[in-house]
PDB file of N, CA and C in Angstrom:
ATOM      1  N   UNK A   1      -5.818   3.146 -45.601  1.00  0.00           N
ATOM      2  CA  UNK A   1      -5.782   2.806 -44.205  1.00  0.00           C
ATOM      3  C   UNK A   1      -4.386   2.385 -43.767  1.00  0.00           C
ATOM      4  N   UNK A   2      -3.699   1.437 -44.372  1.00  0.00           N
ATOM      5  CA  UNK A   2      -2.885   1.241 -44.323  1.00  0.00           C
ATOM      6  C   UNK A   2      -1.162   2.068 -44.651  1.00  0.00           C
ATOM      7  N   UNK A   3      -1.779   3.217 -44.962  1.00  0.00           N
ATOM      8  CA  UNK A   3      -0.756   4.471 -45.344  1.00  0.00           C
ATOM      9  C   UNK A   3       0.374   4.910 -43.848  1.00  0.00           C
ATOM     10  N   UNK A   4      -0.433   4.919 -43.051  1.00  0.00           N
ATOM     11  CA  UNK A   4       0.163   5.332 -41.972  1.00  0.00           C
ATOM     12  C   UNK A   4       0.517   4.140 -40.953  1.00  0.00           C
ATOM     13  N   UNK A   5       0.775   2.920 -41.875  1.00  0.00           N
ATOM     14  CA  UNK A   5       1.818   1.970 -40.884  1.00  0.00           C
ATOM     15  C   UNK A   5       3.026   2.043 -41.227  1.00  0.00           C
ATOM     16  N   UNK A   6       3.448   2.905 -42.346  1.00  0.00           N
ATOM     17  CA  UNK A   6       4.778   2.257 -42.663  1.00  0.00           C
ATOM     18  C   UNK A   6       6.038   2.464 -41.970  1.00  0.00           C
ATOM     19  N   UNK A   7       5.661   2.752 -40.517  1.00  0.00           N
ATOM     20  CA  UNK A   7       6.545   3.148 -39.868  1.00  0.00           C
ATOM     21  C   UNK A   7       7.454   1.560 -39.163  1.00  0.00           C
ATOM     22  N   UNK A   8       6.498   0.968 -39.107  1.00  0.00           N
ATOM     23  CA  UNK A   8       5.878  -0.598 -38.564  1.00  0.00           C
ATOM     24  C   UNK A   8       7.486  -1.899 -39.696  1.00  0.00           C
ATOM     25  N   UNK A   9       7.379  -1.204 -40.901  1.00  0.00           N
ATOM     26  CA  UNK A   9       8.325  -2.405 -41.246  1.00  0.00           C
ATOM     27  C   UNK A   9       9.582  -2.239 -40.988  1.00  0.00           C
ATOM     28  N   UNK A  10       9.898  -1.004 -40.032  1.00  0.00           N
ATOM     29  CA  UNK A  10      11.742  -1.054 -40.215  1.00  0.00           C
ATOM     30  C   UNK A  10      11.406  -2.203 -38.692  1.00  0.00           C
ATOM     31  N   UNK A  11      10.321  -2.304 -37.839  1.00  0.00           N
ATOM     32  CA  UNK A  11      10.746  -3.735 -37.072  1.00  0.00           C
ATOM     33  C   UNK A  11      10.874  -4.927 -36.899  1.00  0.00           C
ATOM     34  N   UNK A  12      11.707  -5.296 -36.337  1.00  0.00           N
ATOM     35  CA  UNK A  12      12.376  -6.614 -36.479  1.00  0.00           C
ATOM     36  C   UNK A  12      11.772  -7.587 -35.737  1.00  0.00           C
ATOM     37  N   UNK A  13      11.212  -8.675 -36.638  1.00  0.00           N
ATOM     38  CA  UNK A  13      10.310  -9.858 -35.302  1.00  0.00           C
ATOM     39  C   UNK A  13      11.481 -10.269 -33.952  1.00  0.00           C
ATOM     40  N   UNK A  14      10.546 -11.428 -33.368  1.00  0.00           N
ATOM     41  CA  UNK A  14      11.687 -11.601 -32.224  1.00  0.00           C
ATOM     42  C   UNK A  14      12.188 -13.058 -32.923  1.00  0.00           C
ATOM     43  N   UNK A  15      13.246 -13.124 -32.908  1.00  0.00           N
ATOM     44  CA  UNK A  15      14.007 -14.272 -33.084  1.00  0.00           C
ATOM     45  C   UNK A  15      14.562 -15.036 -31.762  1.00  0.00           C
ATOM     46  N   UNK A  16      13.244 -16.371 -31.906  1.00  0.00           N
ATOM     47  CA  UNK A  16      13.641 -17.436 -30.592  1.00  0.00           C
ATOM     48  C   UNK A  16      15.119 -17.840 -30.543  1.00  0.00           C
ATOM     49  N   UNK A  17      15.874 -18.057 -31.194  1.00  0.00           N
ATOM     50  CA  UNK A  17      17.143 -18.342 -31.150  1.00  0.00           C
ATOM     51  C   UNK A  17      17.798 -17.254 -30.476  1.00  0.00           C
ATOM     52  N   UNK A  18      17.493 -16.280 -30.581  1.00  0.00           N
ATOM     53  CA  UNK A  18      18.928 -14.751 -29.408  1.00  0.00           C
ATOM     54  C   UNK A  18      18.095 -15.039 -28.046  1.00  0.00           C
ATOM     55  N   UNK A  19      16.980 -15.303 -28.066  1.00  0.00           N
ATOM     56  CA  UNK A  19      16.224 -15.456 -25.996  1.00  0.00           C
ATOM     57  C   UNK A  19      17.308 -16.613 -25.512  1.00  0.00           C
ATOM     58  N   UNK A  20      18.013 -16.306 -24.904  1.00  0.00           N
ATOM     59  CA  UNK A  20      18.980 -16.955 -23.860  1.00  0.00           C
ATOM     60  C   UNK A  20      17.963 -17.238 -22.652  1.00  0.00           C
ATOM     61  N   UNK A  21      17.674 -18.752 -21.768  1.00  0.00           N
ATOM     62  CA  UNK A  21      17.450 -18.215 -21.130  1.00  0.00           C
ATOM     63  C   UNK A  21      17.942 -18.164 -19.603  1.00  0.00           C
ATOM     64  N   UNK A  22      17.108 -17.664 -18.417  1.00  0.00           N
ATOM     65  CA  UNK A  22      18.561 -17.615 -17.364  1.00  0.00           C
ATOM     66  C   UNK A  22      19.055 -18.248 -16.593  1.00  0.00           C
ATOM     67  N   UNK A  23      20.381 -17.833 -16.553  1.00  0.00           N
ATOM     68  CA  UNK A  23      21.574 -18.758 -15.845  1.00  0.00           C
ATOM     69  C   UNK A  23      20.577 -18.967 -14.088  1.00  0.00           C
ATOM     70  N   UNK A  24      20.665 -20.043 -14.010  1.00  0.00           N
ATOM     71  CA  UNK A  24      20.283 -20.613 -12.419  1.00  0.00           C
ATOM     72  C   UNK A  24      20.952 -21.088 -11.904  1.00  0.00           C
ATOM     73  N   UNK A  25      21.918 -21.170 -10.867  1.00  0.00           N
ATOM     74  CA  UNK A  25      22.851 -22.056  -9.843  1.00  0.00           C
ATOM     75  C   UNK A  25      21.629 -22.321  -8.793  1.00  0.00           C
ATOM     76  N   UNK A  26      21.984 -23.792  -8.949  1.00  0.00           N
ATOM     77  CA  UNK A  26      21.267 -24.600  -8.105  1.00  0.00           C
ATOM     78  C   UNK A  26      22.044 -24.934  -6.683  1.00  0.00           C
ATOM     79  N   UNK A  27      22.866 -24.503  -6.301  1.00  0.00           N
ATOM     80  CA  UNK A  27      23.678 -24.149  -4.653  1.00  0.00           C
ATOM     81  C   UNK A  27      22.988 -23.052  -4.308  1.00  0.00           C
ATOM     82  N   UNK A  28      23.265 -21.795  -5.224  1.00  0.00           N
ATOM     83  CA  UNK A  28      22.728 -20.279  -4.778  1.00  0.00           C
ATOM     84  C   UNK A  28      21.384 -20.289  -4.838  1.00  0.00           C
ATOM     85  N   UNK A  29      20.515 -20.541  -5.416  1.00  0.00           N
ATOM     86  CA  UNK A  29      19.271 -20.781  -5.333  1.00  0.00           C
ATOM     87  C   UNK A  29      18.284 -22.063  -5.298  1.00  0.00           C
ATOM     88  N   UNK A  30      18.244 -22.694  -4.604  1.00  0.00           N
ATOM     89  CA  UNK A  30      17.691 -24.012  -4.629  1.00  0.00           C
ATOM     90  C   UNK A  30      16.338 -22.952  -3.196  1.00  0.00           C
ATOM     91  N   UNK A  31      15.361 -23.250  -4.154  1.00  0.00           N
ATOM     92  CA  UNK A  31      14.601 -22.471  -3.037  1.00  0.00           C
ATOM     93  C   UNK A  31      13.448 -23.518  -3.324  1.00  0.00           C
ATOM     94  N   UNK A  32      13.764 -25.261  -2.739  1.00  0.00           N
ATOM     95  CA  UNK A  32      12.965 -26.071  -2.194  1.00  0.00           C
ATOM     96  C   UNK A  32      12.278 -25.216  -1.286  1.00  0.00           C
ATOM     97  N   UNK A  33      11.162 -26.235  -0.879  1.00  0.00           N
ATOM     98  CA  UNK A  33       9.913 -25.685   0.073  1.00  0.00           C
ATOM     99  C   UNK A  33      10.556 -25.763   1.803  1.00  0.00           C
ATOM    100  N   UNK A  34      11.414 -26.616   1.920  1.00  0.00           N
ATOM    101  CA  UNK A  34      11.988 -26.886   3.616  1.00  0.00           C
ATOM    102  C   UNK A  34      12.835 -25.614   3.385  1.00  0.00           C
ATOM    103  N   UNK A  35      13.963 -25.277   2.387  1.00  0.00           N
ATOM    104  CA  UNK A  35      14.722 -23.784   2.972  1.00  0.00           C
ATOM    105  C   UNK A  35      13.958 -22.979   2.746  1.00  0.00           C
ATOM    106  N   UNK A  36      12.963 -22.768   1.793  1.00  0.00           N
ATOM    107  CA  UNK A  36      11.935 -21.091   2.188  1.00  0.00           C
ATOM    108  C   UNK A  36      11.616 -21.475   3.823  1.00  0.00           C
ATOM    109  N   UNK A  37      10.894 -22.508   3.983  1.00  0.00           N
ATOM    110  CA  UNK A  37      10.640 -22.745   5.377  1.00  0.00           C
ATOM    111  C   UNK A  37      11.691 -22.239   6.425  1.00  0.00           C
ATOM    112  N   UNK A  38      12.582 -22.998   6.205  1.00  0.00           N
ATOM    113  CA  UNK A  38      13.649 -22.544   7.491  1.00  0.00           C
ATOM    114  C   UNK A  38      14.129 -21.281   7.657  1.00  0.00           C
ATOM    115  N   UNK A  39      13.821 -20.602   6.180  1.00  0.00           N
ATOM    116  CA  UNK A  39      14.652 -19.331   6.212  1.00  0.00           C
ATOM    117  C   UNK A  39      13.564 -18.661   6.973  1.00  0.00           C
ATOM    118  N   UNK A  40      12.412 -18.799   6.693  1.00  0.00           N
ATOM    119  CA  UNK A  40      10.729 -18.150   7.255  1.00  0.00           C
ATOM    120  C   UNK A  40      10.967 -17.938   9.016  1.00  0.00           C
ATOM    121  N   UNK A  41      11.330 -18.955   9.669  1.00  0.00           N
ATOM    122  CA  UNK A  41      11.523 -19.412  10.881  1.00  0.00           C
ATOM    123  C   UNK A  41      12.892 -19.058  11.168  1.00  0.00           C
ATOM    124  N   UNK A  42      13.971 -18.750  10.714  1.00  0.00           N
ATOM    125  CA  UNK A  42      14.967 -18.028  11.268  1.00  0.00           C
ATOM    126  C   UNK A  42      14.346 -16.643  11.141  1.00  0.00           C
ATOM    127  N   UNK A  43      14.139 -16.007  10.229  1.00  0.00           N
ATOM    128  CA  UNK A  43      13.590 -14.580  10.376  1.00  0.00           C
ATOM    129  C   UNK A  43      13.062 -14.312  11.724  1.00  0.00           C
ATOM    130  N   UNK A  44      12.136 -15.095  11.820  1.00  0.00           N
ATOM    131  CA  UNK A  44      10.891 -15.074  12.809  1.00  0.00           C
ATOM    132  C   UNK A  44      11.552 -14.825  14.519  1.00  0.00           C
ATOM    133  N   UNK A  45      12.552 -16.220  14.306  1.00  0.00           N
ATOM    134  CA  UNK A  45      12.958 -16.087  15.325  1.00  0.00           C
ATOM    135  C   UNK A  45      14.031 -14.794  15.935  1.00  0.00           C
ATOM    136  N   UNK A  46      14.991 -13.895  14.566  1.00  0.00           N
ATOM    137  CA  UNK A  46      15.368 -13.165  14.919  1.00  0.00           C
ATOM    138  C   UNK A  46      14.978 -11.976  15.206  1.00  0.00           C
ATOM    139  N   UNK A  47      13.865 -11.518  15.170  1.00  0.00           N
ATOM    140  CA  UNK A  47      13.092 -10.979  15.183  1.00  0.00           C
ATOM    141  C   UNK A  47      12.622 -11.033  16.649  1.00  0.00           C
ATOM    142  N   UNK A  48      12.268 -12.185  17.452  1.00  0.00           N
ATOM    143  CA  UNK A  48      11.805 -12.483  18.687  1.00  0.00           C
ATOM    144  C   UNK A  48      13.268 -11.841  19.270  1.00  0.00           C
ATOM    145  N   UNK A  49      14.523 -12.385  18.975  1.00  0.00           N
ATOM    146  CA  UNK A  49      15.369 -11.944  20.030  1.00  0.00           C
ATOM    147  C   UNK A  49      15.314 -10.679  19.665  1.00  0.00           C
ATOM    148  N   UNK A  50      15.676 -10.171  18.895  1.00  0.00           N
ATOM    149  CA  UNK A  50      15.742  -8.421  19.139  1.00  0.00           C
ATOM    150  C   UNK A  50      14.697  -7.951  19.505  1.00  0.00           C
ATOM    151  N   UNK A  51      13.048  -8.464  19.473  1.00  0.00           N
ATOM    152  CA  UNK A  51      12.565  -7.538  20.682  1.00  0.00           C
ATOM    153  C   UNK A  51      12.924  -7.908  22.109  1.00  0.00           C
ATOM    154  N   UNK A  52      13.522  -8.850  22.206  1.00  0.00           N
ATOM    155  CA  UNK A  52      13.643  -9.149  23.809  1.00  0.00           C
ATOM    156  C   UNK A  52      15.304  -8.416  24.429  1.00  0.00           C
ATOM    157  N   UNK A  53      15.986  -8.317  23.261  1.00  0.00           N
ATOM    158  CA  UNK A  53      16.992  -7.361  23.544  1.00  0.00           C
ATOM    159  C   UNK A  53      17.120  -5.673  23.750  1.00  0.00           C
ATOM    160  N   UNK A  54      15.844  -5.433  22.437  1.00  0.00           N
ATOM    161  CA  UNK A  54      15.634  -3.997  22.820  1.00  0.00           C
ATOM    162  C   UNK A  54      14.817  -3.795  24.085  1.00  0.00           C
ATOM    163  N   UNK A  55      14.106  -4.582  24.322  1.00  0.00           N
ATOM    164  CA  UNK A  55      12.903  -4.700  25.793  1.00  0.00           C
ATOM    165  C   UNK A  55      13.830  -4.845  26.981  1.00  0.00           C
ATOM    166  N   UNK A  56      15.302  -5.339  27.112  1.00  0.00           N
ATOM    167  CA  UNK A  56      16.404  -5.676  27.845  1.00  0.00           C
ATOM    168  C   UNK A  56      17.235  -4.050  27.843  1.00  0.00           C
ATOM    169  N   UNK A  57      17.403  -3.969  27.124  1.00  0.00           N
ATOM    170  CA  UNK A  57      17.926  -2.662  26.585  1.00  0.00           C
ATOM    171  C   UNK A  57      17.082  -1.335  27.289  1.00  0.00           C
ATOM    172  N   UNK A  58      15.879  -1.544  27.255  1.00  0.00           N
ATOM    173  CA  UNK A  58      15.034  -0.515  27.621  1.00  0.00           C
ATOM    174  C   UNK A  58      14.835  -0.074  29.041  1.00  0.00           C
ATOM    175  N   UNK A  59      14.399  -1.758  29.817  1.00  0.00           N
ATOM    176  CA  UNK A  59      14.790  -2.060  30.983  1.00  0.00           C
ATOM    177  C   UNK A  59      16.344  -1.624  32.000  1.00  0.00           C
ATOM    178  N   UNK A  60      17.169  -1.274  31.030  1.00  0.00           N
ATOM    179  CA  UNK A  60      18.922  -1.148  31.339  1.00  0.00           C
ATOM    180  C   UNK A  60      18.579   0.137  31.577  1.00  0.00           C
ATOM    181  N   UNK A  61      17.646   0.564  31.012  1.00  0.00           N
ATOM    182  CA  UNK A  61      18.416   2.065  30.616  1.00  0.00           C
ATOM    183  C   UNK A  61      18.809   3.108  29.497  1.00  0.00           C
ATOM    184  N   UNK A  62      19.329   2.036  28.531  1.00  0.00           N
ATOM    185  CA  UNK A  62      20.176   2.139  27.625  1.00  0.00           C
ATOM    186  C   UNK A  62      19.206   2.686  26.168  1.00  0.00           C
ATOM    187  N   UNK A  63      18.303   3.040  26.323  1.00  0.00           N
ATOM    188  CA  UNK A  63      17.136   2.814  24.977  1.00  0.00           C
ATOM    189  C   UNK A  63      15.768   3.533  25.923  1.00  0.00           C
ATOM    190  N   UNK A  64      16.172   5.229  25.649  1.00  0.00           N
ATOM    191  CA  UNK A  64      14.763   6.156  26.008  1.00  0.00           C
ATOM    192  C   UNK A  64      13.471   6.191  25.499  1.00  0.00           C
ATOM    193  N   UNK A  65      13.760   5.714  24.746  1.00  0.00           N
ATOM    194  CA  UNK A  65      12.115   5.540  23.631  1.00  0.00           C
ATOM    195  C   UNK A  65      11.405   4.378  23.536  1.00  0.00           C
ATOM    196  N   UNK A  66      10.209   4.499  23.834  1.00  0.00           N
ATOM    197  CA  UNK A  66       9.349   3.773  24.378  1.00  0.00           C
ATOM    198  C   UNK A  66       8.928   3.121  22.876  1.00  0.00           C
ATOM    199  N   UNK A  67       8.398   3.573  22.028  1.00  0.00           N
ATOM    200  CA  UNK A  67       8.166   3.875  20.814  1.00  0.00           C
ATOM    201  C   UNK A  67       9.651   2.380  19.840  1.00  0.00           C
ATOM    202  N   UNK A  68      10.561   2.491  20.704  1.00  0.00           N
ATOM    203  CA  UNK A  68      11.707   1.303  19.459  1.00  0.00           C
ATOM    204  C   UNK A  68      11.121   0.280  20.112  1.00  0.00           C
ATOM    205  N   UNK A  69      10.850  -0.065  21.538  1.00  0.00           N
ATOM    206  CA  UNK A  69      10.443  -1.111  22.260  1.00  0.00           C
ATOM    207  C   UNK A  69       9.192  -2.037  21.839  1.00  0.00           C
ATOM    208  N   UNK A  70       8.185  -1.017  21.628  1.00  0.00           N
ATOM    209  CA  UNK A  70       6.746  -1.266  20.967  1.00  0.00           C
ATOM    210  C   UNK A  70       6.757  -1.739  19.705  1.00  0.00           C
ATOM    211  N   UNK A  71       7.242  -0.899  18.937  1.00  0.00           N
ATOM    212  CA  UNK A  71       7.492  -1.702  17.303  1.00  0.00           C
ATOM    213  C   UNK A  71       8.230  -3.082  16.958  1.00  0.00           C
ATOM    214  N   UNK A  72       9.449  -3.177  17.959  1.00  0.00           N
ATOM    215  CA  UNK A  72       9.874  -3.899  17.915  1.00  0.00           C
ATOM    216  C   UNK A  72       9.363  -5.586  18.701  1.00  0.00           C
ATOM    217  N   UNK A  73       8.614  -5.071  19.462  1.00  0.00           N
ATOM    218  CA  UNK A  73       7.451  -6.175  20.177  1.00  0.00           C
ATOM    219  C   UNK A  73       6.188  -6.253  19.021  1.00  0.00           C
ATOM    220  N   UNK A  74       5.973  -5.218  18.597  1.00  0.00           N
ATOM    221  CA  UNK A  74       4.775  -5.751  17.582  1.00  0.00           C
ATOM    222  C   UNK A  74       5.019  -6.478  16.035  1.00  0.00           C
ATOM    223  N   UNK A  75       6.194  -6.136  16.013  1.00  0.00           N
ATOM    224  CA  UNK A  75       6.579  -6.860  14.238  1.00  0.00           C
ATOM    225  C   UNK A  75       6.689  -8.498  14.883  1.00  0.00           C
ATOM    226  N   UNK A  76       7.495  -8.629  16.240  1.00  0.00           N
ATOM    227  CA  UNK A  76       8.368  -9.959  16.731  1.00  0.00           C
ATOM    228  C   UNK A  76       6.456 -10.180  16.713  1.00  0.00           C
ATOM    229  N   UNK A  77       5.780 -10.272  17.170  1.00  0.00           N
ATOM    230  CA  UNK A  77       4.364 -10.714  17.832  1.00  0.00           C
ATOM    231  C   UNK A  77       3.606 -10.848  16.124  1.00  0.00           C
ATOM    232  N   UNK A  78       3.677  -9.984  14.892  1.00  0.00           N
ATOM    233  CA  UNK A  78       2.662 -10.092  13.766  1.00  0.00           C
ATOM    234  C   UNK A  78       3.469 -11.003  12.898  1.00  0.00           C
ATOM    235  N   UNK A  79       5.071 -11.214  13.546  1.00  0.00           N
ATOM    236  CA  UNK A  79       5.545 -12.544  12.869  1.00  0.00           C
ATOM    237  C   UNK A  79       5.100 -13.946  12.874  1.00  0.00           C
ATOM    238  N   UNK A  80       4.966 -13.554  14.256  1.00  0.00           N
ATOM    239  CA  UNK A  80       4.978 -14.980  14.723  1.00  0.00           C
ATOM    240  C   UNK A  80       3.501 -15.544  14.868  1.00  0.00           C
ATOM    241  N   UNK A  81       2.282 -14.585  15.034  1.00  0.00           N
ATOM    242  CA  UNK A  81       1.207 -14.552  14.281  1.00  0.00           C
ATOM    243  C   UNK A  81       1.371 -15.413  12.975  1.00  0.00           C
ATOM    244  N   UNK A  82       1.680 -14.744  11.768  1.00  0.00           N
ATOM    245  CA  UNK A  82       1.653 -15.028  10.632  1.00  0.00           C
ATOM    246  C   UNK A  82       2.406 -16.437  10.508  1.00  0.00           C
ATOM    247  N   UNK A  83       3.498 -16.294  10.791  1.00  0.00           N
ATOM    248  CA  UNK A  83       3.950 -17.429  10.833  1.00  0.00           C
ATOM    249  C   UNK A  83       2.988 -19.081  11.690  1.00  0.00           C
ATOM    250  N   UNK A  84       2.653 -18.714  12.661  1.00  0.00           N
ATOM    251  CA  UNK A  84       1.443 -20.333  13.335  1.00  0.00           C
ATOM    252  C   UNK A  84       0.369 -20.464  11.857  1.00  0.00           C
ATOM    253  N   UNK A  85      -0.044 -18.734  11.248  1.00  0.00           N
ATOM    254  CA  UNK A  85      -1.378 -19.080  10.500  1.00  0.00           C
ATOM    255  C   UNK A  85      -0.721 -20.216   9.480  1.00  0.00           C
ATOM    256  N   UNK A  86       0.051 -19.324   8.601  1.00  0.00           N
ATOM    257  CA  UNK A  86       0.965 -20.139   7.750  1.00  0.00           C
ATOM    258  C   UNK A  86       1.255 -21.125   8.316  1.00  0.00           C
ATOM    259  N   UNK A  87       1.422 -22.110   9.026  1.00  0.00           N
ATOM    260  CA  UNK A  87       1.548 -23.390   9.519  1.00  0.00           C
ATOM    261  C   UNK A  87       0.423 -23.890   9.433  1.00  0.00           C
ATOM    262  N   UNK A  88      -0.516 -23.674   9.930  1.00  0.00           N
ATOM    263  CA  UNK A  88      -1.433 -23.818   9.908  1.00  0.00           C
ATOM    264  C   UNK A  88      -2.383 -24.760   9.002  1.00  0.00           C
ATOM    265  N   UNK A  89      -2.458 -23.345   8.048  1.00  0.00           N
ATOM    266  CA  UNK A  89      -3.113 -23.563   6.558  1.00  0.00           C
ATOM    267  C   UNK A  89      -2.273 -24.595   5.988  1.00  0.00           C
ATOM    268  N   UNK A  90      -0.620 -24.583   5.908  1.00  0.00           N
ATOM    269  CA  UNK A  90      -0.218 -26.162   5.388  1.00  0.00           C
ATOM    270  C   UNK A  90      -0.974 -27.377   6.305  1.00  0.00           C
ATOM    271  N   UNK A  91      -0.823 -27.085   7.389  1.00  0.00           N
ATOM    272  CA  UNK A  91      -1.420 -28.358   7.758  1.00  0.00           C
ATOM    273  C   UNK A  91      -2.904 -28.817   7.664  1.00  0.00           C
ATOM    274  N   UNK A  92      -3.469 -27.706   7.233  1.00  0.00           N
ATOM    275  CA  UNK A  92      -5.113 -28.362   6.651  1.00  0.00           C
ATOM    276  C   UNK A  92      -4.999 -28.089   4.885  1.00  0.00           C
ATOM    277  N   UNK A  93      -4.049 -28.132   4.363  1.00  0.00           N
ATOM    278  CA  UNK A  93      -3.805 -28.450   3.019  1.00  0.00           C
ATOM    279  C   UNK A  93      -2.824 -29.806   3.246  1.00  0.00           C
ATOM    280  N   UNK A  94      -2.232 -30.036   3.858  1.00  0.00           N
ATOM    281  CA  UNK A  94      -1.987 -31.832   4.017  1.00  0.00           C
ATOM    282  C   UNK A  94      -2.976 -32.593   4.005  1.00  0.00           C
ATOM    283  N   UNK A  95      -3.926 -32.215   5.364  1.00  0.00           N
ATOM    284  CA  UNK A  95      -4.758 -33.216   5.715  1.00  0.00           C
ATOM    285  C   UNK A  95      -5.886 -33.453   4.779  1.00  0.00           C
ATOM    286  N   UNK A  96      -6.306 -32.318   3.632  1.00  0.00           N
ATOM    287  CA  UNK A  96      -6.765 -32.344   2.871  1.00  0.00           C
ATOM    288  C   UNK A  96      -6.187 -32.962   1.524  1.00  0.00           C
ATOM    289  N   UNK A  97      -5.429 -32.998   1.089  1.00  0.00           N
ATOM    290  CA  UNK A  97      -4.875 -33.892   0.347  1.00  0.00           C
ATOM    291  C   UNK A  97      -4.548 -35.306   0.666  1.00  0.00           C
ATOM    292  N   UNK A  98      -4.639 -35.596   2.141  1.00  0.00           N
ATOM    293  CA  UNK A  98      -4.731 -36.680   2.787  1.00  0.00           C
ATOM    294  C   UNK A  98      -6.063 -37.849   2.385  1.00  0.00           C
ATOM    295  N   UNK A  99      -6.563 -37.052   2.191  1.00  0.00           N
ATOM    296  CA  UNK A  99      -8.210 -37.370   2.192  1.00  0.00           C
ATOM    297  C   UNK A  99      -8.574 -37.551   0.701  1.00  0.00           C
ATOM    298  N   UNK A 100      -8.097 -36.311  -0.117  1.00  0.00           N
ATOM    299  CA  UNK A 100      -8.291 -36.863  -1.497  1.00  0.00           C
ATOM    300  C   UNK A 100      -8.309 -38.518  -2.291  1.00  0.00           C
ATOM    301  N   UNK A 101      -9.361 -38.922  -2.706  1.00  0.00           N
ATOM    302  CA  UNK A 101      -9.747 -40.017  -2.966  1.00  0.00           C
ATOM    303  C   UNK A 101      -8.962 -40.604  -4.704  1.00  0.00           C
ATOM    304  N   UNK A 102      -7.586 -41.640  -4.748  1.00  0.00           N
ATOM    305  CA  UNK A 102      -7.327 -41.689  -6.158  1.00  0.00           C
ATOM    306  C   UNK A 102      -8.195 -42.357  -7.048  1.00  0.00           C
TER     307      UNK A 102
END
C-alpha cells in the first residue's frame, strides 16, 4: 500500500521559524473602527456631489445621456441607503449591549 508514496519523502515539513510574519505600519494602516467610519462617509458623500454635478451638468447641457445622470443618482441614493442601514444596526447593537446584564 504504501509502495506508491514514495514520492511523498523528497518533502520538506514547514519550518515555523522561516514564516515571517507581516510587516504592518500602524500610520498606513491603522484601520480603527472611527477611520473605516469616516472613510465610509466621505465615500458616501462624494458620491452625493457627483450626482448633483452630473445632474448640474445635464441640466447645462453639457452631458446628453440621460442614462450617466440616472446611475449616477442611483449609486449616490443605494449609498446612502446603505449607509443610514449601517448606522442603524450599530445603533441597535449599542443599545443592545447597553442592556446586557454583568
Amino acid at each position: 500500500m504504501a509502495d506508491g508514496i514514495d514520492g511523498l519523502n523528497g518533502i520538506k515539513g514547514i519550518n515555523p521559524n522561516t514564516i515571517k510574519p507581516e510587516k504592518t505600519n500602524t500610520d498606513k494602516n491603522n484601520l480603527d473602527f472611527a477611520n473605516i467610519l469616516k472613510e465610509a462617509i466621505e465615500e458616501v458623500n462624494a458620491l452625493q456631489k457627483n450626482a448633483d454635478s452630473v445632474a448640474a451638468d445635464y441640466a447645462a447641457g453639457k452631458i446628453t445621456d440621460i442614462h450617466q445622470v440616472i446611475i449616477a443618482a442611483e449609486k449616490a441614493s443605494l449609498s446612502l441607503k446603505l449607509t443610514s442601514e449601517v448606522t442603524n444596526r450599530i445603533v441597535e447593537a449599542y443599545k443592545e449591549i447597553m442592556r446586557m446584564q454583568i
